[in-house]
Protein backbone atom coordinates (compact mmCIF):
# COMPACT_ATOMS: atom_id res chain seq x y z
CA UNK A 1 -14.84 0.31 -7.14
CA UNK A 2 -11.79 -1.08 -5.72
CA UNK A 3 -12.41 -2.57 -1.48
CA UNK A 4 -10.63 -0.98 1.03
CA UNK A 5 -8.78 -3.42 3.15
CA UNK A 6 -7.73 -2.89 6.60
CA UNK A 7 -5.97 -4.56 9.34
CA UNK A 8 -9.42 -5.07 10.98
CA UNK A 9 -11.28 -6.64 7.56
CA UNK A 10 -8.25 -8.54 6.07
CA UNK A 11 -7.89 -12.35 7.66
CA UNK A 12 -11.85 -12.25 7.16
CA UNK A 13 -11.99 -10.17 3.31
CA UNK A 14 -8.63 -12.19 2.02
CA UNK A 15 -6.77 -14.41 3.75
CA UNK A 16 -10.27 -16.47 4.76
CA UNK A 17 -11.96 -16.26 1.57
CA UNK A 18 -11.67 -18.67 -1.26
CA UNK A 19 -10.65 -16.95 -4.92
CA UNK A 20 -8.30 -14.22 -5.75
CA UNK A 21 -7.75 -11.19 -3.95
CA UNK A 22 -5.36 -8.59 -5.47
CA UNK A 23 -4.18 -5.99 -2.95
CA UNK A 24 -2.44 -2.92 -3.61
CA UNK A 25 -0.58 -1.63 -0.63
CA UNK A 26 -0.34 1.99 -1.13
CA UNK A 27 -0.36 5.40 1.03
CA UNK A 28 -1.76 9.21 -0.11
CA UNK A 29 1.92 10.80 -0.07
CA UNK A 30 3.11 8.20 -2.65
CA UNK A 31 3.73 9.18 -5.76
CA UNK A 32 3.80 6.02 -7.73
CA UNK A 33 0.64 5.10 -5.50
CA UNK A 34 -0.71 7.78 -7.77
CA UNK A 35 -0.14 7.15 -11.22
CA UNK A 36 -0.97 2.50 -10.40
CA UNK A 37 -4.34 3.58 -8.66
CA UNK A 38 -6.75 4.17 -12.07
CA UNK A 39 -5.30 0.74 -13.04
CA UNK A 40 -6.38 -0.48 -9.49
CA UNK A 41 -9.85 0.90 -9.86
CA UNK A 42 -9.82 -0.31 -13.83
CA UNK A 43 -8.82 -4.33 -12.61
CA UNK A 44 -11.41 -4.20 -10.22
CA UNK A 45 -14.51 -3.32 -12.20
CA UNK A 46 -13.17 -5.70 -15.21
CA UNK A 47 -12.88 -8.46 -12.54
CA UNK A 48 -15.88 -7.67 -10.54
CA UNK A 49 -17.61 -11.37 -9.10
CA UNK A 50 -14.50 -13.05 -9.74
CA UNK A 51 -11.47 -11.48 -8.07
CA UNK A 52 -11.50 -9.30 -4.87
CA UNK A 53 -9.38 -6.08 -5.77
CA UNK A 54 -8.58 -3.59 -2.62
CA UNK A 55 -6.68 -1.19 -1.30
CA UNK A 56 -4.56 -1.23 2.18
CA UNK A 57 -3.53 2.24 2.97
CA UNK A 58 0.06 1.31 4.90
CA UNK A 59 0.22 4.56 7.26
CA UNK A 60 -3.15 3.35 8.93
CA UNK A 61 -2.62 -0.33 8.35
CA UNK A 62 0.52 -1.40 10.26
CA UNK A 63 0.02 -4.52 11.15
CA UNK A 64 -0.83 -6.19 7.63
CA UNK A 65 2.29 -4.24 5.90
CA UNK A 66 4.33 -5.76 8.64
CA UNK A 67 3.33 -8.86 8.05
CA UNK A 68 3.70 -9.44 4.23
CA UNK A 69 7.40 -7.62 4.49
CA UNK A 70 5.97 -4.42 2.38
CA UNK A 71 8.88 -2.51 2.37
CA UNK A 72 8.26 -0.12 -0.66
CA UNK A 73 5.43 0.82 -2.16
CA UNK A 74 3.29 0.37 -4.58
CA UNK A 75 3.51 -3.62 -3.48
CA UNK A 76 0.65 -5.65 -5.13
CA UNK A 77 0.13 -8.96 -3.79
CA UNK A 78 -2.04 -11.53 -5.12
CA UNK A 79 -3.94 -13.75 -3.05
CA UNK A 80 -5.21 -17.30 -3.81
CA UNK A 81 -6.65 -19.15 -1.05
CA UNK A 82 -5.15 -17.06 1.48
CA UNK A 83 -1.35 -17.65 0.05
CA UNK A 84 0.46 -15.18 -1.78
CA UNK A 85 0.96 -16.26 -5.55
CA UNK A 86 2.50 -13.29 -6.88
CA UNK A 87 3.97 -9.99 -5.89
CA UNK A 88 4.77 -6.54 -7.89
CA UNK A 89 6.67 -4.25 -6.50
CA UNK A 90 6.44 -0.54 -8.16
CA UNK A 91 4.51 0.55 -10.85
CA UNK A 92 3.02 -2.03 -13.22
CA UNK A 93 1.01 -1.65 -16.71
CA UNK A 94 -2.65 -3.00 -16.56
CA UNK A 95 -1.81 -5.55 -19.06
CA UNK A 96 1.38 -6.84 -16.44
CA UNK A 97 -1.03 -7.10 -13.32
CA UNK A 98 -4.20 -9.01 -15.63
CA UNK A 99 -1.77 -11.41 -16.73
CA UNK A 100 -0.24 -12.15 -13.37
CA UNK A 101 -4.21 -12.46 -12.10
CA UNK A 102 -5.27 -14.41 -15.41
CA UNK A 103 -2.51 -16.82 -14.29
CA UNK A 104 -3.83 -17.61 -11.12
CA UNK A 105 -8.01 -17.92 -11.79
């Protein structure tokens, strides 16, 4: 099951963690949100012990959004080492968003 991040949990859960993270910035009234969140929940039980894959809801998680400039969503960024290494903005296939985190492990 996919992590849910927060602005509380996420300098400790991603930006302070060695590895991958993949984050999926999302909110409930999103449509898109919608239809990428299986392939959320898919990456992160085919990647579990080797890539952290959460959630950040954006209407409860200001300060994080603000930070990494998330000005639509779905935004997916990935992580490495506390740097973003990739970002994909809008609905991506699960065979888009592996490749992007195959590249980086």
């Amino acid at each position: 099951m996919a992590l849910e991040f927060t602005d509380a949990n996420f300098k400790e859960e991603v930006l302070d963690s060695e590895g991958v993270a993949v984050v999926d910035f999302w909110a409930e009234w999103c449509g898109p949100c919608r239809i990428i969140a299986p392939v959320i929940e898919e990456l992160s039980k085919e990647y579990e012990g080797k890539v952290k894959v959460g959630k950040l809801n954006v209407d409860f998680n200001p300060e994080v959004s603000y930070h990494f400039n998330i000005r639509s969503i779905p935004t997916v960024l990935i992580i490495k080492n506390g740097e973003v290494v990739d970002r994909q903005v809008g609905v991506a296939s699960k065979k888009a968003l592996a490749d992007k985190i195959e590249a980086v492990l």
